[in-house]
Protein backbone atom coordinates (compact mmCIF):
# COMPACT_ATOMS: atom_id res chain seq x y z
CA UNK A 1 76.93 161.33 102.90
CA UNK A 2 80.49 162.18 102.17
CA UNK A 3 83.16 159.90 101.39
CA UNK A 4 86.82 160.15 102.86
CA UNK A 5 89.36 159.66 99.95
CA UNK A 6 91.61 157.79 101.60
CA UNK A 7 89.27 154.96 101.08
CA UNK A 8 87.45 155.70 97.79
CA UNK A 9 85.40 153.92 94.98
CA UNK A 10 87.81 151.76 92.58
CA UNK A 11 89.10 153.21 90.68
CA UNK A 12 92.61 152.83 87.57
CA UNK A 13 95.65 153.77 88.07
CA UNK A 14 95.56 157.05 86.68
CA UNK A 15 92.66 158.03 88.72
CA UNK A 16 94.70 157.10 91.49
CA UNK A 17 97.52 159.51 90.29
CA UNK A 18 95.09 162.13 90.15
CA UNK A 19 93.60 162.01 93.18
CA UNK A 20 94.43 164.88 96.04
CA UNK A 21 94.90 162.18 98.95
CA UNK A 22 97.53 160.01 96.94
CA UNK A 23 100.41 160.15 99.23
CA UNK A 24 102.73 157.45 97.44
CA UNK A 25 104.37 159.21 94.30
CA UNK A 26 107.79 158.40 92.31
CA UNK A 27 110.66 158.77 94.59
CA UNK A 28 108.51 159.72 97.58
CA UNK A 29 107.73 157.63 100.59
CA UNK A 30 104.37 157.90 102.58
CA UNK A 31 105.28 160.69 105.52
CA UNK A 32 106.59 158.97 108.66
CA UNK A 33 104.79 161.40 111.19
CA UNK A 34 102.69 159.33 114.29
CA UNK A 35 99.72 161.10 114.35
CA UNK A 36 97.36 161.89 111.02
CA UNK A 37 97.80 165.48 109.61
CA UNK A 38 95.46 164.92 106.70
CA UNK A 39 92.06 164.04 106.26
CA UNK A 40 90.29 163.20 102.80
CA UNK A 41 85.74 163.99 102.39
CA UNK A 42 84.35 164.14 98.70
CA UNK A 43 81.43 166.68 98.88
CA UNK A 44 79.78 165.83 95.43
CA UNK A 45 82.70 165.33 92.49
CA UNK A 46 85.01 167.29 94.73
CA UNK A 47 87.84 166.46 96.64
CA UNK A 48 88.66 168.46 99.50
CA UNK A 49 91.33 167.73 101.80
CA UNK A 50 91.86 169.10 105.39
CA UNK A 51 95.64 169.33 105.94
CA UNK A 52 96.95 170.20 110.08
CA UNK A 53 99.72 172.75 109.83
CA UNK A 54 100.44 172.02 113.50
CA UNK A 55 99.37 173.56 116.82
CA UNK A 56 99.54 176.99 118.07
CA UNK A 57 100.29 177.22 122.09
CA UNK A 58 98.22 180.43 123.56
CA UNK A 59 96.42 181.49 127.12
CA UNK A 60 93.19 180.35 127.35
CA UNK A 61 91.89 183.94 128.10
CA UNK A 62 92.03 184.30 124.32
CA UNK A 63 89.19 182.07 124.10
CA UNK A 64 87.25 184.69 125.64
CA UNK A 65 88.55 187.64 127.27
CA UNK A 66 85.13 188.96 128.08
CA UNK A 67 84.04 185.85 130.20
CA UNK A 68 84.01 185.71 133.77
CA UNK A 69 87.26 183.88 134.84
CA UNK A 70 85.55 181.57 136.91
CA UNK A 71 82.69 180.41 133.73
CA UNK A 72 85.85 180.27 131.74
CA UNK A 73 87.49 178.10 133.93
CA UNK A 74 84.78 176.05 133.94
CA UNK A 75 83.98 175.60 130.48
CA UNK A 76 87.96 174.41 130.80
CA UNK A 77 86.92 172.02 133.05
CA UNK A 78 84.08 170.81 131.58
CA UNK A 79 86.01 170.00 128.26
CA UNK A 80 89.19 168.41 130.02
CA UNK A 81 91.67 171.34 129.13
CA UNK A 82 94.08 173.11 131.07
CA UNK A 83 93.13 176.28 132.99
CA UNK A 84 96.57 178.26 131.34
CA UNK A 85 97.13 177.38 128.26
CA UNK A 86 96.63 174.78 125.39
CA UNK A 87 97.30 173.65 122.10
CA UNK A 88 95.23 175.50 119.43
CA UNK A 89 94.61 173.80 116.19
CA UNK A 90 95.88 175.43 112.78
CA UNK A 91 93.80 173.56 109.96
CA UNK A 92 93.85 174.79 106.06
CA UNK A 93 92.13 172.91 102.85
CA UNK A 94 93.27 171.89 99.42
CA UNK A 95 89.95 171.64 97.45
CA UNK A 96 89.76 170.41 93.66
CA UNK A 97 87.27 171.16 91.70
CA UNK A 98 87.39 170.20 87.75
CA UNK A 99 90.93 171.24 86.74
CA UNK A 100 91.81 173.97 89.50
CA UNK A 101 93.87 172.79 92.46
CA UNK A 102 92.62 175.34 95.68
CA UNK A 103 94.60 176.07 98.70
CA UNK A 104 92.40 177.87 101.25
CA UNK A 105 94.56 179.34 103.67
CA UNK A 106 98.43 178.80 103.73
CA UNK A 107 99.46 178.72 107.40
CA UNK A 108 101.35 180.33 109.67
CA UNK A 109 104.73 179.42 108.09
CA UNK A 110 108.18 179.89 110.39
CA UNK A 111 108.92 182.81 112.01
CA UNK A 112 111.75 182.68 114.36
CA UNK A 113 110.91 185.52 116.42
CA UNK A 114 107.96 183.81 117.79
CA UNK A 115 109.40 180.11 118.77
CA UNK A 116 106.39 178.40 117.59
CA UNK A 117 108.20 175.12 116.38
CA UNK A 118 105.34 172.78 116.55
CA UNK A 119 103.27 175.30 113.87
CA UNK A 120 104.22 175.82 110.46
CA UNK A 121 104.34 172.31 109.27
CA UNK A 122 101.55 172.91 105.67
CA UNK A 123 104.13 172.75 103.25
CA UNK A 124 105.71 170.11 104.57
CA UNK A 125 102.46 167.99 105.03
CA UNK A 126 101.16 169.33 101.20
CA UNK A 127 104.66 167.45 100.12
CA UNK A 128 103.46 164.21 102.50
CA UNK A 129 100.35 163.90 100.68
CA UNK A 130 101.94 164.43 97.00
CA UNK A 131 100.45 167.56 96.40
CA UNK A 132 103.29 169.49 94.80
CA UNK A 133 103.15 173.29 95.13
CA UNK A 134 103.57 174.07 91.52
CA UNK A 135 99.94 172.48 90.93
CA UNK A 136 98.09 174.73 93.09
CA UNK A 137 96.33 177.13 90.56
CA UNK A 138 94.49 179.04 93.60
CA UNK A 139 94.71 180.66 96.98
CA UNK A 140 91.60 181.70 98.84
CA UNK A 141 92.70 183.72 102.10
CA UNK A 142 89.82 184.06 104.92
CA UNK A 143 91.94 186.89 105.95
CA UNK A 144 95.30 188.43 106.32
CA UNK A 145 96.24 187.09 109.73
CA UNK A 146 99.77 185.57 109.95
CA UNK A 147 99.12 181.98 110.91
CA UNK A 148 97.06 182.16 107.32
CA UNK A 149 99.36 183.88 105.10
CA UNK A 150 102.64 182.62 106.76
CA UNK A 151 103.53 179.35 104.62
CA UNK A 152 103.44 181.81 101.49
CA UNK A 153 106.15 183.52 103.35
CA UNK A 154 108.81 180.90 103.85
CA UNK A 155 111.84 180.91 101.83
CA UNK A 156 111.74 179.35 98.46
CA UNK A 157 107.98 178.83 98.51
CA UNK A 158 107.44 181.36 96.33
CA UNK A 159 109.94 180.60 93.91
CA UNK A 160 107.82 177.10 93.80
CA UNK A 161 104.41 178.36 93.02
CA UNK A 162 103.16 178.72 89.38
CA UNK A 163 103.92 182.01 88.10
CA UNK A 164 100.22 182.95 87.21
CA UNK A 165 99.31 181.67 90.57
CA UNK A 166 95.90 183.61 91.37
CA UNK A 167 95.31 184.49 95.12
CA UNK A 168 91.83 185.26 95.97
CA UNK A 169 91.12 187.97 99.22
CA UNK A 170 88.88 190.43 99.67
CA UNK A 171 89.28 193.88 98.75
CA UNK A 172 88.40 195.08 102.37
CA UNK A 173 91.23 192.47 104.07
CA UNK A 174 93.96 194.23 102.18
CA UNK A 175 92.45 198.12 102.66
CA UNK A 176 92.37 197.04 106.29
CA UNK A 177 96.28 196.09 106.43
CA UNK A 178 97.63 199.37 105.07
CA UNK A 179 96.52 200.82 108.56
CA UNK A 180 95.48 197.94 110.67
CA UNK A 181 93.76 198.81 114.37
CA UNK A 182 94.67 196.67 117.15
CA UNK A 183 92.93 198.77 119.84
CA UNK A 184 90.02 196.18 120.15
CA UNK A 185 92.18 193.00 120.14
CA UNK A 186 93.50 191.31 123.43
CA UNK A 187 96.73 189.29 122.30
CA UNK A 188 99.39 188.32 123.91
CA UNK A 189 102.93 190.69 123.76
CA UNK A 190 104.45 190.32 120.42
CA UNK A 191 101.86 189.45 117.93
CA UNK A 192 100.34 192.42 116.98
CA UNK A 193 103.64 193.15 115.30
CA UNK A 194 104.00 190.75 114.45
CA UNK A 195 100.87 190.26 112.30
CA UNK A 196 101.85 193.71 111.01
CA UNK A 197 104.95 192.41 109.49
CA UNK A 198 103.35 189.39 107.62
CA UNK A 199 100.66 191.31 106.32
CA UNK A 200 103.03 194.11 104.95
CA UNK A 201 105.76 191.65 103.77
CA UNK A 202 102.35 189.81 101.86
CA UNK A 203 100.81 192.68 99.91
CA UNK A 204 104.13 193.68 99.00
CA UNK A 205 105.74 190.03 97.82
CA UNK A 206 102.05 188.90 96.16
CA UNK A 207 100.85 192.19 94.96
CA UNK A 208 100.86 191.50 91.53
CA UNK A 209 98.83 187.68 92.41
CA UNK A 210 95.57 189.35 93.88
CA UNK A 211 92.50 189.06 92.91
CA UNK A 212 90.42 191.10 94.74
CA UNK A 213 86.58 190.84 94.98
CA UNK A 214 84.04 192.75 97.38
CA UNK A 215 81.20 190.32 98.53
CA UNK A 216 81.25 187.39 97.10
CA UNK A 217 83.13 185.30 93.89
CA UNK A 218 83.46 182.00 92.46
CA UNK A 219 86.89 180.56 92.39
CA UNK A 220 85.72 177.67 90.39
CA UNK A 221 82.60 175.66 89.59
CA UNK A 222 80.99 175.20 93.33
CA UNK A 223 83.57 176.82 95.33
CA UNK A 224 81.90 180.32 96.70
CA UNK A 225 83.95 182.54 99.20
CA UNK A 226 81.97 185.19 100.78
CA UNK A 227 82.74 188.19 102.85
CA UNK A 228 81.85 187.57 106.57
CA UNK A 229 83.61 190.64 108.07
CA UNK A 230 83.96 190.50 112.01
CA UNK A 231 86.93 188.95 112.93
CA UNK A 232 88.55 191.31 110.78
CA UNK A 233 87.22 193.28 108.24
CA UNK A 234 87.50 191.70 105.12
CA UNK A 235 87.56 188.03 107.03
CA UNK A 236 85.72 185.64 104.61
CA UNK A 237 84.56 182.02 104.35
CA UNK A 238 84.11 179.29 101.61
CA UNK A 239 81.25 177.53 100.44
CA UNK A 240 81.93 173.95 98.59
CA UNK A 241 78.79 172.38 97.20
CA UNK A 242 78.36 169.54 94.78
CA UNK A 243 75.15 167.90 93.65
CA UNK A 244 73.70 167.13 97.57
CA UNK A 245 76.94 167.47 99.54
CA UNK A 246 78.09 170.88 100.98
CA UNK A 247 80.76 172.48 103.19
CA UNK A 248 81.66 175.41 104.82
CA UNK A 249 85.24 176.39 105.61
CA UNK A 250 84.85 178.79 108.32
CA UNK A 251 88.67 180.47 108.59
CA UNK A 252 88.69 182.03 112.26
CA UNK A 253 84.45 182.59 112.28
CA UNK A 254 84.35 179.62 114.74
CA UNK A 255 85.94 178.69 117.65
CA UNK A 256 85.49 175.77 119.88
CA UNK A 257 84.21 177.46 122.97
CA UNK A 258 81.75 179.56 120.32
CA UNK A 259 79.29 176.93 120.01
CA UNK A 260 78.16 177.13 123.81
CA UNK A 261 79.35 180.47 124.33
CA UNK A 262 78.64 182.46 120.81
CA UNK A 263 79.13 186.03 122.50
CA UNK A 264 82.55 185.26 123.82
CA UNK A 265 85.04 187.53 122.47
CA UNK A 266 88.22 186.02 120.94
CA UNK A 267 91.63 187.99 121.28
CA UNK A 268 92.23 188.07 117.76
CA UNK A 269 88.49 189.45 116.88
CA UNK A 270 89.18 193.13 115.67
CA UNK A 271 85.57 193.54 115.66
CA UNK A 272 84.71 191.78 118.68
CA UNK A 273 80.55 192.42 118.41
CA UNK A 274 80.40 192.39 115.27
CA UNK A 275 82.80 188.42 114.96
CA UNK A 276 79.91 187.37 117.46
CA UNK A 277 76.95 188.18 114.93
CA UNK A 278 78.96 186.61 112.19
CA UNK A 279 79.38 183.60 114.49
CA UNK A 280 75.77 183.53 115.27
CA UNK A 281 74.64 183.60 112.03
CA UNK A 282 76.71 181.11 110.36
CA UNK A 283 75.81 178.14 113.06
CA UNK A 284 72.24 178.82 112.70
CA UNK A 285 72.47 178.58 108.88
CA UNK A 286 74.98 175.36 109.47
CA UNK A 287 72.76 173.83 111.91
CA UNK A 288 69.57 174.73 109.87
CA UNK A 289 71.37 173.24 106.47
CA UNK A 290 73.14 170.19 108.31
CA UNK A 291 76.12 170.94 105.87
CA UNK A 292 79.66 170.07 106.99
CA UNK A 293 81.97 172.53 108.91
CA UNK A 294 85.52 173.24 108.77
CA UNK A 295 87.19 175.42 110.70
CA UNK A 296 91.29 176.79 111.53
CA UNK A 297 91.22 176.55 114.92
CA UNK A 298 88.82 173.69 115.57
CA UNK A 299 90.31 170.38 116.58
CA UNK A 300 91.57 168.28 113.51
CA UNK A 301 90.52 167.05 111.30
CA UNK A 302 88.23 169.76 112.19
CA UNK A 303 84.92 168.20 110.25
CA UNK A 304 81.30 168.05 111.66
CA UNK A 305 78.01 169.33 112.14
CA UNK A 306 76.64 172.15 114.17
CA UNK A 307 73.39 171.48 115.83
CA UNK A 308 71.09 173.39 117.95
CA UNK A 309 71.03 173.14 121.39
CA UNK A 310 68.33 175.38 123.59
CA UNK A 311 69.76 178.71 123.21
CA UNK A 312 73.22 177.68 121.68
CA UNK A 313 74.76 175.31 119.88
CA UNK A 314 76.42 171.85 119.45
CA UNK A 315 79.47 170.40 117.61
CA UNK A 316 79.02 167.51 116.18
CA UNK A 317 82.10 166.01 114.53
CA UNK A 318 81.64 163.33 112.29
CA UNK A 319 82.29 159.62 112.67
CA UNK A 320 86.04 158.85 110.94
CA UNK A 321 85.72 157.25 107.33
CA UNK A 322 89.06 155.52 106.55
C-alpha cells in the first residue's frame, strides 16, 4: 500500500527538510490557493509527487472525434459533464529517487497567444511545495507536445535550472519535430502551430541538455521510461517501482473516456490506431499488475487503479491518504 507524504512515518527534522512534500521552508509561507494542487504517494523508498499545472478548456469532440455524436454525448451524460466543452486536467510528477530530483513533464507554461490563464501554473506550484528549480537534476518528457514542454519555456526558468540539467526524450520525439505531420490530428484552430513553435523553440533552447535514448533507459535506480509510440511517435511513459510498490506515469496514453471507450480517437493522437493499441495494452498490463496509474489529462490528483470490466475497463482512483 502506498503512503501519501503529506502524512508520513516520524521522522527528524532534517528528514523533514528533505522530503519532496515539505511545503514550509525559510522565508516561504505554505501556498494560499483553495483547492489542492499537489498530492504526495511513496511507492517503495520513493517519493513521488503529483503536482496540477492547472486546467486546459477544449471541445469535447477531442475526446473522441471518431464517436458517434450521440454515444459521445452520452458518455457526457453519463459522467455529469457538459456536452461543449470542459476543463481538462494538466498533471506532471516530481519523483526522487536516492539523490536525483525528477521532473516528468514540465507543463504547458504561458503562452499569450492562446489565453489559457487557468493553465500554466507548475512552476509556480513546484515553488508552493518548496521544491526549488535549481534541485531538479532530471527531466523525463513523454513527448514534445506544448502543454509538456511549455514551463521549460517561460522566461527566466531556464536561467534557474542547474546548468548540467539532463533532459531525458526519446530519440524518435525529437526526429518527429523537425517535420511534424498534423494531417491525422483533429485540433482545434491554432494549436497545431502552435505546438510547432514550442517544439522548435525546445530543441533549439535545450539542445545541448538531451539525452536521447531509443526504447527504453533508466533515469535512476527504479525509474524506467519506455517508448510507447502512438500518440506521437516517440510518446513515452515511466515506470517507478520500489521493493512491492509500482507506478506508471502514463503522459497522454490515457484518457478518461479511454477506459470505456479504448478505440476512441483523441484529437491530439498523431497516430490515431496505433495511440489505441498503446492504450489497450497498457490497461490490460495495469489492470493485470494492479500497479498505480498516473496520467496528464486524468482528473487530479490523477492516482488509481485500472480494472477490468467485460470488454473494457474501469478507473479506479484511490481512496485520499492525508
Amino acid at each position: 500500500m502506498t503512503q501519501a507524504l503529506a502524512n508520513p512515518p516520524r521522522m527528524d527534522q532534517q528528514e523533514k527538510d528533505k522530503s519532496l512534500d515539505n511545503t514550509r521552508r525559510a522565508g516561504r509561507s505554505a501556498t494560499d490557493e483553495l483547492v489542492p494542487s499537489r498530492y504526495a504517494v511513496k511507492i517503495g523508498d520513493i517519493e513521488v509527487l503529483v503536482i496540477s499545472d492547472g486546467v486546459l478548456p477544449l471541445p469535447t469532440k477531442m475526446l473522441g472525434h471518431n464517436a458517434d455524436p450521440t454515444e459521445r454525448a452520452a458518455w457526457l451524460d453519463h459522467m455529469f459533464l457538459p456536452r461543449d466543452a470542459f476543463d481538462w486536467a494538466l498533471n506532471a510528477v516530481v519523483v526522487r529517487s536516492g539523490a536525483q530530483v525528477i521532473l516528468i513533464d514540465a507543463g504547458l507554461g504561458l503562452d499569450p497567444e492562446l489565453n489559457l490563464p487557468r493553465a500554466g501554473q507548475l512552476v509556480k506550484r513546484l515553488e508552493g511545495a518548496g521544491i526549488e528549480l535549481g534541485s531538479v537534476t532530471d527531466v523525463v518528457l513523454t513527448h514534445m507536445h506544448m502543454d509538456h514542454v511549455g514551463g521549460l519555456l517561460v522566461e527566466g526558468v531556464k536561467d534557474r535550472l542547474r546548468p548540467d540539467l539532463r533532459i531525458h526524450v526519446a530519440a524518435a520525439e525529437v526526429k518527429f519535430w523537425e517535420a511534424p505531420d498534423f494531417t491525422r490530428v483533429n485540433m482545434p484552430t491554432g494549436f497545431p502551430d502552435a505546438l510547432r513553435a514550442a517544439a522548435k523553440q525546445f530543441a533549439k533552447e535545450y539542445h545541448d541538455q538531451l539525452r536521447l535514448f531509443d526504447e527504453e533507459y533508466e533515469v535512476a535506480p527504479g525509474v524506467v521510461v519506455s517508448r510507447t509510440g502512438g500518440h506521437t511517435p516517440g510518446h513515452s511513459v515511466v515506470r517507478v517501482a520500489s521493493g512491492n510498490d509500482r507506478l506508471m506515469f502514463a503522459g497522454d496514453a490515457v484518457f478518461a473516456v479511454g477506459f470505456e471507450h479504448p478505440d476512441w480517437f483523441n484529437g491530439f493522437e498523431h497516430d490515431p490506431e496505433e495511440a489505441a493499441r498503446v492504450r489497450v495494452r497498457l490497461l490490460r498490463e495495469l489492470a493485470a499488475t494492479g500497479e498505480l496509474l498516473v496520467a496528464t489529462h486524468m482528473p487530479f490528483p490523477s492516482v488509481g487503479h485500472v480494472a477490468v470490466d467485460g470488454d473494457a475497463f474501469r478507473w479506479v482512483p484511490v481512496f485520499w491518504d492525508y
